[in-house]
C-alpha atoms as a PDB file:
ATOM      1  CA  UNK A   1      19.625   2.291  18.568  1.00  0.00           C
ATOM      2  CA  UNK A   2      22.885   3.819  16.572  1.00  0.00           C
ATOM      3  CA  UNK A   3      22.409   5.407  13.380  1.00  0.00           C
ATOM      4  CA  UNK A   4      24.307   2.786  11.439  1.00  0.00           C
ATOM      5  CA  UNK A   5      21.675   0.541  12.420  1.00  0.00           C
ATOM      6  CA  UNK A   6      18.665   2.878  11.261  1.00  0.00           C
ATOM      7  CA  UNK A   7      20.415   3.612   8.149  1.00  0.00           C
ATOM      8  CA  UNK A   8      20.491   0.095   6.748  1.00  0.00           C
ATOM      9  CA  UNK A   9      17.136  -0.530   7.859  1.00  0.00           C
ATOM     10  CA  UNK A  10      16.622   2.636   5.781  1.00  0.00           C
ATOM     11  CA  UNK A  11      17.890   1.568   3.025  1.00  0.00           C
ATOM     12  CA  UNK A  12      15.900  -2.244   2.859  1.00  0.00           C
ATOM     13  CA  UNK A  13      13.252  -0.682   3.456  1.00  0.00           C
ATOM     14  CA  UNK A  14      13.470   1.943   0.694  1.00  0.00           C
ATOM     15  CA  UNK A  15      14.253  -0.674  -1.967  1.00  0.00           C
ATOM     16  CA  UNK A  16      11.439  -2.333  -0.726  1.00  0.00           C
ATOM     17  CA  UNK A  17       8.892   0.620  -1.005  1.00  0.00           C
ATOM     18  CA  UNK A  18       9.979   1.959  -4.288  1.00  0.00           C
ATOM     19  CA  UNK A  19       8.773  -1.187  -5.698  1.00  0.00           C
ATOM     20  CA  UNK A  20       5.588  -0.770  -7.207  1.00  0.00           C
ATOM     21  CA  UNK A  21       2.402  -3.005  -5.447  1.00  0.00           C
ATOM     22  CA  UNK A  22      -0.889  -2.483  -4.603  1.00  0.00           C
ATOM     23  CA  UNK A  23      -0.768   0.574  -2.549  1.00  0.00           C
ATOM     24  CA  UNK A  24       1.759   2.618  -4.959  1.00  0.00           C
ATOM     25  CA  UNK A  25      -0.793   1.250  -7.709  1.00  0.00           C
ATOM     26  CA  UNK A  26      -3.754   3.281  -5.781  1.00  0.00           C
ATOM     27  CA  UNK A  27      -1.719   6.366  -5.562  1.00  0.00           C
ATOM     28  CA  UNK A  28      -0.187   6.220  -9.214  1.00  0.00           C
ATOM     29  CA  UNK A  29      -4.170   5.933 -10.208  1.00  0.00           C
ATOM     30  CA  UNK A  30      -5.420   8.675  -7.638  1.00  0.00           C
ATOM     31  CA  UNK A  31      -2.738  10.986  -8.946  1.00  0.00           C
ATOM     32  CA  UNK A  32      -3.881  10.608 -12.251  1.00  0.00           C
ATOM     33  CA  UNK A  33      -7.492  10.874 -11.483  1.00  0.00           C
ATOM     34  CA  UNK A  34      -7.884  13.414  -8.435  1.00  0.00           C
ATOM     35  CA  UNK A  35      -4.331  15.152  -8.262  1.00  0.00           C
ATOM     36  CA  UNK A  36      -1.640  15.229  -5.834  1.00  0.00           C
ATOM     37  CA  UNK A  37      -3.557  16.391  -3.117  1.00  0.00           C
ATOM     38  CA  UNK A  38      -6.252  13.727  -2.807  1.00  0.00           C
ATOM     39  CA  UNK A  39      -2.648  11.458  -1.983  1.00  0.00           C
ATOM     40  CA  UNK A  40      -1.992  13.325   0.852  1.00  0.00           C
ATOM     41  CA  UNK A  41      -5.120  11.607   2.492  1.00  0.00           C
ATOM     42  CA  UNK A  42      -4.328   7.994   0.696  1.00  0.00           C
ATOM     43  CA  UNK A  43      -0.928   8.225   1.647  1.00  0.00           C
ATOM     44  CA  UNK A  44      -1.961   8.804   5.121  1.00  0.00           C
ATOM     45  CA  UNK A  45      -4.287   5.778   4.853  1.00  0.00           C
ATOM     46  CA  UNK A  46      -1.518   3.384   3.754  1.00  0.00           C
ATOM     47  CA  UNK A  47       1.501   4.451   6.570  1.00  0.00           C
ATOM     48  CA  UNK A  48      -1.761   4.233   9.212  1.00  0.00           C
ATOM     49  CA  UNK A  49      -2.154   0.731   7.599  1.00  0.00           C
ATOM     50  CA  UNK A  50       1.636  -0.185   7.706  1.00  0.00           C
ATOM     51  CA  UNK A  51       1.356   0.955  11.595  1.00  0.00           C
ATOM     52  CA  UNK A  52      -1.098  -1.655  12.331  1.00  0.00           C
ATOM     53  CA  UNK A  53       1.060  -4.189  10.600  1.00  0.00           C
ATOM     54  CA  UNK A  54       4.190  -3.567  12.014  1.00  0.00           C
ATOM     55  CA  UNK A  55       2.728  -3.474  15.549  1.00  0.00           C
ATOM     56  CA  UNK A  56       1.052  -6.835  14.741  1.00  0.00           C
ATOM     57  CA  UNK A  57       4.473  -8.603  13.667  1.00  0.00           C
ATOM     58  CA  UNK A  58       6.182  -6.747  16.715  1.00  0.00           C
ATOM     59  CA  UNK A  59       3.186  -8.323  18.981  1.00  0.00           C
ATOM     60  CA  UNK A  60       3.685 -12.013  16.978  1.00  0.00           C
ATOM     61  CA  UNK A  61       0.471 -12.142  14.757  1.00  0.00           C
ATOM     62  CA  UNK A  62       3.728 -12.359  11.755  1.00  0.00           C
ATOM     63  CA  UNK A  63       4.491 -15.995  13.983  1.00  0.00           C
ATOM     64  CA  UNK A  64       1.075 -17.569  14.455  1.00  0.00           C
ATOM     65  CA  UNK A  65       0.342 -16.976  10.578  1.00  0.00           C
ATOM     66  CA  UNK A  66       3.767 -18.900   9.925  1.00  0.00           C
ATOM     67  CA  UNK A  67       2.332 -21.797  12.392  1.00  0.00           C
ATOM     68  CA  UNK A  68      -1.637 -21.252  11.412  1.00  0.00           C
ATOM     69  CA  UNK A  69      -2.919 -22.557   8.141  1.00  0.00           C
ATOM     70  CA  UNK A  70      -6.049 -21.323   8.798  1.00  0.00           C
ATOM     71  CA  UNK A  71      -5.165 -17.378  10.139  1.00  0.00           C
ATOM     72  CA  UNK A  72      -2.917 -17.429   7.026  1.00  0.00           C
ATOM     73  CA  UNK A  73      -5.522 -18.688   4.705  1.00  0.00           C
ATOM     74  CA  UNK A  74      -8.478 -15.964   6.303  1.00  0.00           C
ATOM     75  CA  UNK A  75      -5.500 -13.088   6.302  1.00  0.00           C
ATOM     76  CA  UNK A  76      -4.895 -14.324   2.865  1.00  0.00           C
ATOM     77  CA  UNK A  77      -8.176 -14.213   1.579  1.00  0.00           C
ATOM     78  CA  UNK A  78      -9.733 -10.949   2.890  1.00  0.00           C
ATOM     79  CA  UNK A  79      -6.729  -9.252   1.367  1.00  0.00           C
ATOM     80  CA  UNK A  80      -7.037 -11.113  -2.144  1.00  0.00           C
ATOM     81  CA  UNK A  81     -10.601 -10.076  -2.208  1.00  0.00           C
ATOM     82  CA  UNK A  82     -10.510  -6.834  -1.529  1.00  0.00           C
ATOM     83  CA  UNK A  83      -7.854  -6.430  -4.171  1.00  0.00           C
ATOM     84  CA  UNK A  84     -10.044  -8.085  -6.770  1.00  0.00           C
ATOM     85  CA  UNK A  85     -12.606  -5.499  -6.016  1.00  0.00           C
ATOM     86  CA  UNK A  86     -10.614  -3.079  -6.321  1.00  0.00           C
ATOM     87  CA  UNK A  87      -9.769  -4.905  -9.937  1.00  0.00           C
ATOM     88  CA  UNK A  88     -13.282  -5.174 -10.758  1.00  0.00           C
ATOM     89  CA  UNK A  89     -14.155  -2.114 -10.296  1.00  0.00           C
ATOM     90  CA  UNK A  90     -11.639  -0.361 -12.430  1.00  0.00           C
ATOM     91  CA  UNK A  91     -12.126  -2.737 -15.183  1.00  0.00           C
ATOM     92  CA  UNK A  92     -15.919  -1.115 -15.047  1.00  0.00           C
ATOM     93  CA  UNK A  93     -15.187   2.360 -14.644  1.00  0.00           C
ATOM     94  CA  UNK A  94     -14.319   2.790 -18.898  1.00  0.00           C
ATOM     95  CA  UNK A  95     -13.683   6.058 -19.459  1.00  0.00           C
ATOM     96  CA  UNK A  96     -14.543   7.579 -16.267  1.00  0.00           C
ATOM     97  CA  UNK A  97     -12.675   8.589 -13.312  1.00  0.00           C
ATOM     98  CA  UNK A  98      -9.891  11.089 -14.310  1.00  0.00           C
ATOM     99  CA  UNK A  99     -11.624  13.799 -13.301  1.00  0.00           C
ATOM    100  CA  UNK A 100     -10.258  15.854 -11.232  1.00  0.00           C
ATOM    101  CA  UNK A 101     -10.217  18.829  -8.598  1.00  0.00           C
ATOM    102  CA  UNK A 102     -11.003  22.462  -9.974  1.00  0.00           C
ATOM    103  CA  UNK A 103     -13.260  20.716 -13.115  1.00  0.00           C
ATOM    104  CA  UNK A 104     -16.832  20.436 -13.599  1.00  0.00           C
ATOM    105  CA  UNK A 105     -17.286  16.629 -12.620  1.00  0.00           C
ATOM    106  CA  UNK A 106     -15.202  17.600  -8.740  1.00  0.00           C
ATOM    107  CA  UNK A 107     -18.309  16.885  -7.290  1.00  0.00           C
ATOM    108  CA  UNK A 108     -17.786  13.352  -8.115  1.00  0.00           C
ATOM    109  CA  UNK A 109     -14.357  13.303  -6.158  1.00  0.00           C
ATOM    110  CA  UNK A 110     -13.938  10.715  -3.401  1.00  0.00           C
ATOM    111  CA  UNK A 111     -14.131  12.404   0.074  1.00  0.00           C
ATOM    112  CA  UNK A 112     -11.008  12.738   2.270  1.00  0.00           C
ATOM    113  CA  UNK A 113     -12.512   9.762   4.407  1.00  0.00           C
ATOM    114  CA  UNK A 114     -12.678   7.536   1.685  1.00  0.00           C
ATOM    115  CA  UNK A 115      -9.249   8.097   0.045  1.00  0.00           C
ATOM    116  CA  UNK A 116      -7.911   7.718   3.832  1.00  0.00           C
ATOM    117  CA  UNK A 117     -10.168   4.269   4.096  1.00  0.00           C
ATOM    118  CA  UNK A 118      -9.224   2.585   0.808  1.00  0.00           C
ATOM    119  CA  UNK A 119      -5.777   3.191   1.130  1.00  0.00           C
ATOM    120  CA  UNK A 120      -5.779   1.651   4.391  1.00  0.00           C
ATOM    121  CA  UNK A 121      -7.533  -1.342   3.694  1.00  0.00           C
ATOM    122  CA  UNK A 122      -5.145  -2.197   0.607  1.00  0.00           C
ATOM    123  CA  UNK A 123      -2.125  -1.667   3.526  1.00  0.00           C
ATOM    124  CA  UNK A 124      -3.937  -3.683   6.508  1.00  0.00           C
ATOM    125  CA  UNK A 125      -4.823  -6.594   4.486  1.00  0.00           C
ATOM    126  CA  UNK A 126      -2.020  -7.634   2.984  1.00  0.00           C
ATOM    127  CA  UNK A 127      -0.606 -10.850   4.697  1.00  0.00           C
ATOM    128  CA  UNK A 128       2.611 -10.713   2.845  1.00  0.00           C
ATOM    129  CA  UNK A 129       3.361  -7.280   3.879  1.00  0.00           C
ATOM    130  CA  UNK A 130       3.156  -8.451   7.592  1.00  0.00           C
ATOM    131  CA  UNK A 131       5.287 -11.624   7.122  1.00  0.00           C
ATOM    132  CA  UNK A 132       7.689  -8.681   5.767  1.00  0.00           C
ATOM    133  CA  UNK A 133       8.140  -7.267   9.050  1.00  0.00           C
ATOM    134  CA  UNK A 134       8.161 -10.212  11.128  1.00  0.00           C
ATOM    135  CA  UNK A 135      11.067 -11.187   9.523  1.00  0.00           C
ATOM    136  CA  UNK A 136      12.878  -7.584   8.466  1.00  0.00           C
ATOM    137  CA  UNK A 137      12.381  -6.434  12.244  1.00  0.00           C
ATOM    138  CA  UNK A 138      14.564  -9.115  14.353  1.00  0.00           C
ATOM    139  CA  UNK A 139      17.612  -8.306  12.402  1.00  0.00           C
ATOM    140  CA  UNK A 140      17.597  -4.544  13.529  1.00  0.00           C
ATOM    141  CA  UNK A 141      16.247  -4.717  16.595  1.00  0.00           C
ATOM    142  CA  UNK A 142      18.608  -5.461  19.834  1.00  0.00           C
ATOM    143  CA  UNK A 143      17.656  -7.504  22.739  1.00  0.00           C
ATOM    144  CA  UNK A 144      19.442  -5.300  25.327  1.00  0.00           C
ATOM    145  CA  UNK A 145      17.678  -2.097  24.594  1.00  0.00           C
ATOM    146  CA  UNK A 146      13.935  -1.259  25.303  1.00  0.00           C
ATOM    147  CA  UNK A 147      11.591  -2.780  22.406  1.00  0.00           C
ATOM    148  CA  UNK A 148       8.920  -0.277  22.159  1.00  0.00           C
ATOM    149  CA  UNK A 149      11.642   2.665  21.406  1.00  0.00           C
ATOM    150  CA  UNK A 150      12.622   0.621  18.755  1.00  0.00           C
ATOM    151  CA  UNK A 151       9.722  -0.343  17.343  1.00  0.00           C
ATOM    152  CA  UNK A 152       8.563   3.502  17.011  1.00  0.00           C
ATOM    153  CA  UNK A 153      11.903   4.293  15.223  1.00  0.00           C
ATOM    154  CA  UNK A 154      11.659   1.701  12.695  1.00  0.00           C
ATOM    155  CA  UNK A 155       7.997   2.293  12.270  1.00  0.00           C
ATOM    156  CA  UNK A 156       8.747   5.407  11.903  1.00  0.00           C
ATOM    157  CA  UNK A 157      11.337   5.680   9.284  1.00  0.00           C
ATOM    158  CA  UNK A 158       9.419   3.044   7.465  1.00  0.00           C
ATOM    159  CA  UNK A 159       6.351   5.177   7.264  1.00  0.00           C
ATOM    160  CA  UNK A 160       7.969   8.349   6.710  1.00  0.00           C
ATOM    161  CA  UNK A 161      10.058   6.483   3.417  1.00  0.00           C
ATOM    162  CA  UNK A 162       6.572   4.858   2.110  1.00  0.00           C
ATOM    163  CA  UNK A 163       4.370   8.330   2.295  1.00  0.00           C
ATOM    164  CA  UNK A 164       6.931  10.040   0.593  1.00  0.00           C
ATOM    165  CA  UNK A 165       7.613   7.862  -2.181  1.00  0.00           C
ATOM    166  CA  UNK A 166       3.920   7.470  -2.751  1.00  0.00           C
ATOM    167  CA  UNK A 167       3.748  11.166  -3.234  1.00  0.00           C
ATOM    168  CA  UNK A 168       6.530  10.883  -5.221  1.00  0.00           C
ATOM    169  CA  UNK A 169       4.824   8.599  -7.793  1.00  0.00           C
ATOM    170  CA  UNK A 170       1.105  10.766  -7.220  1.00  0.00           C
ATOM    171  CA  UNK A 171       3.003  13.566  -8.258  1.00  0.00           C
ATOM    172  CA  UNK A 172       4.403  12.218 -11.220  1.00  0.00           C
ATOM    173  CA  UNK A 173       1.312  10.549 -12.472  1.00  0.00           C
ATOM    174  CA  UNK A 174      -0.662  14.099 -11.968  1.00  0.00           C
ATOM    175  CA  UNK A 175       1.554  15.366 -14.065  1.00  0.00           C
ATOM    176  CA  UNK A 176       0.538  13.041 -17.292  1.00  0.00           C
ATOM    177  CA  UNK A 177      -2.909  13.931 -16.042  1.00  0.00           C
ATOM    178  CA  UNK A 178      -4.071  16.004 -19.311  1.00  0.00           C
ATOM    179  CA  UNK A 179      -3.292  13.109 -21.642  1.00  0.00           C
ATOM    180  CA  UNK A 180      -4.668  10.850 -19.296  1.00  0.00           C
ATOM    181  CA  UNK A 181      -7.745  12.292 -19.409  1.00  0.00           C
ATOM    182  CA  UNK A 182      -8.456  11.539 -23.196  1.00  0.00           C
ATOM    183  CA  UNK A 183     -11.263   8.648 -23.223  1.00  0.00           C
ATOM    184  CA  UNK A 184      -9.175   6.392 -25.265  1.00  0.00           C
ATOM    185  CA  UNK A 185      -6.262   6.555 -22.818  1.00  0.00           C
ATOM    186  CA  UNK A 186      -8.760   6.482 -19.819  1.00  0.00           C
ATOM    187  CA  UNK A 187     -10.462   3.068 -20.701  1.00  0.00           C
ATOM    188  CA  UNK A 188      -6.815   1.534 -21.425  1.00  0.00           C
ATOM    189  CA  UNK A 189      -5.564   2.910 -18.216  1.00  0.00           C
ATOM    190  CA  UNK A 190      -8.347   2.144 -16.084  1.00  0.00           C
ATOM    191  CA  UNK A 191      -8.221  -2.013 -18.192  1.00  0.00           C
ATOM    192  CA  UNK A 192      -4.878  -1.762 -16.828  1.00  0.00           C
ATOM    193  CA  UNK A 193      -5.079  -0.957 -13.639  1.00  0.00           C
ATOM    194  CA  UNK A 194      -8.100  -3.352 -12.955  1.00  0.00           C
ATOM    195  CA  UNK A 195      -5.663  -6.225 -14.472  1.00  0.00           C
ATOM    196  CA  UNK A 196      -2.954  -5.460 -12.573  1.00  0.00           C
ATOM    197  CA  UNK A 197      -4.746  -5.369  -8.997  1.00  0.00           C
ATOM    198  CA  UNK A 198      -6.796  -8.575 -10.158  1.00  0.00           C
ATOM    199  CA  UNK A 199      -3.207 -10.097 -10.946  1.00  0.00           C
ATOM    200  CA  UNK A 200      -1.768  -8.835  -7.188  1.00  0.00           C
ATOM    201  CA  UNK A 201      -5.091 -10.957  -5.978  1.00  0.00           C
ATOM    202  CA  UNK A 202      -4.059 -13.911  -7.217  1.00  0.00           C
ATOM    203  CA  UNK A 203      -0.203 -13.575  -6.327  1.00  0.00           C
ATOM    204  CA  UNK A 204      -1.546 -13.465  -2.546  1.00  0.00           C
ATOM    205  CA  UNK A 205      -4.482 -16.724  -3.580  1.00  0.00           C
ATOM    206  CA  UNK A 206      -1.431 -18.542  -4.551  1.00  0.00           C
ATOM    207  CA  UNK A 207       1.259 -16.976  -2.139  1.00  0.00           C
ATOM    208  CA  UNK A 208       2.267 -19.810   0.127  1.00  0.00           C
ATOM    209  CA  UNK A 209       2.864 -19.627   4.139  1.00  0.00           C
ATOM    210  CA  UNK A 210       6.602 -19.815   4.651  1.00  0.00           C
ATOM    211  CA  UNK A 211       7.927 -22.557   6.334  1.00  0.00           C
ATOM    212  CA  UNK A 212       9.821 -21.997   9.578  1.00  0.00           C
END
C-alpha cells in the first residue's frame, strides 16, 4: 500500500472523526467529570469498538445489512437503545457526576473496566458507523495486494486518528472542569448531554438502510 494512498485515507477519515457523535460526546462528558485520564481507558474502549467494526465490514456484515431489513433493523435498534440509556441516564444524574479524581467523592469514579466497556458499546453498536467502512474501505484498498495487510493499516491509522482526537477533546473539556463543576452548570450540562445522546437515538430509529 503507497503512502499516497494511506494519506488520503488519513485525511477522510480525520474529517470524519473530528466530527462530534456519540463516542466524542462520552469523552467530552468523561473529561469534564473524571479528567483526562479516565479517557485513556474510554478511548481505548471506542478504537477496540471501531476494530470490531471495521473487521465486520472487511468480513461483509457492512453487505448483508445493505440486503437485510431485518439485521439492519436489530443492528439498528440495539444501538438506538443503548444510546437512549445513555440519554436517560444523564438527564437523571442533576447535579451529580463532575466529580473527579484527587476529590472527596473519587470513590464514586467509574472503574477502568467500565469506562473501557461503555465506550465500547457506544462504538460496536452503531450500524451507521459500520456502513461507514463498508463503503470508505473498497476505495483504498487494492485487489492485487494481500487484504489482511491492508486491512491492519487502515484499521490502524483509523484508530490511532480517533483515540487521539478523543483525547484531544477530554483534554479540553477537563480543562473547563472547575466551572463545570458549579451545580447550576452541572444540571444544564448533564440536560444537555442526555438530549443530545437521546437525539443521536433517534437519528439511528429513523436512519434508513441504503439502497445498493
Amino acid at each position: 500500500m503507497d503512502i499516497h494512498t494511506v494519506l488520503t485515507f488519513a485525511v477522510v477519515a480525520g474529517l470524519t472523526i473530528i466530527t462530534p457523535g456519540p463516542a466524542i460526546l462520552l469523552s467530552i462528558r468523561n473529561g469534564s467529570s473524571f479528567g483526562v485520564r479516565s479517557v485513556f481507558w474510554s478511548a481505548f474502549g471506542n478504537v477496540c469498538g471501531v476494530f470490531c467494526l471495521s473487521a465486520a465490514a472487511m468480513c461483509g456484515l457492512g453487505v448483508v445489512m445493505k440486503s437485510s431489513i431485518v439485521v439492519f433493523g436489530a443492528l439498528k435498534l440495539v444501538g438506538a437503545g443503548y444510546l437512549l440509556y445513555l440519554g436517560v441516564r444523564s438527564l437523571r444524574s442533576g447535579t451529580k457526576s463532575l466529580s473527579l479524581a484527587g476529590t472527596d467523592h473519587a470513590e464514586n469514579l467509574p472503574s477502568r473496566g467500565q469506562l473501557f466497556v461503555e465506550a465500547f458499546l457506544t462504538a460496536a453498536t452503531n450500524p451507521k458507523a459500520l456502513l461507514f467502512f463498508t463503503a470508505l474501505f473498497p476505495q483504498f484498498i487494492h485487489a492485487d495486494q494481500p487484504l489482511i495487510n491492508q486491512f491492519l493499516i487502515l484499521t490502524g491509522v483509523f484508530m490511532t486518528l480517533a483515540y487521539i482526537t478523543h483525547l484531544v477533546y477530554a483534554t479540553a473539556a477537563s480543562r473547563a472542569r472547575a466551572a463545570l463543576q458549579r451545580p447550576a452548570l452541572a444540571m444544564w450540562l448533564n440536560r444537555m448531554m442526555g438530549a443530545t445522546f437521546i437525539t443521536f437515538a433517534v437519528a439511528l430509529i429513523t436512519f434508513r438502510r441504503p439502497t445498493a
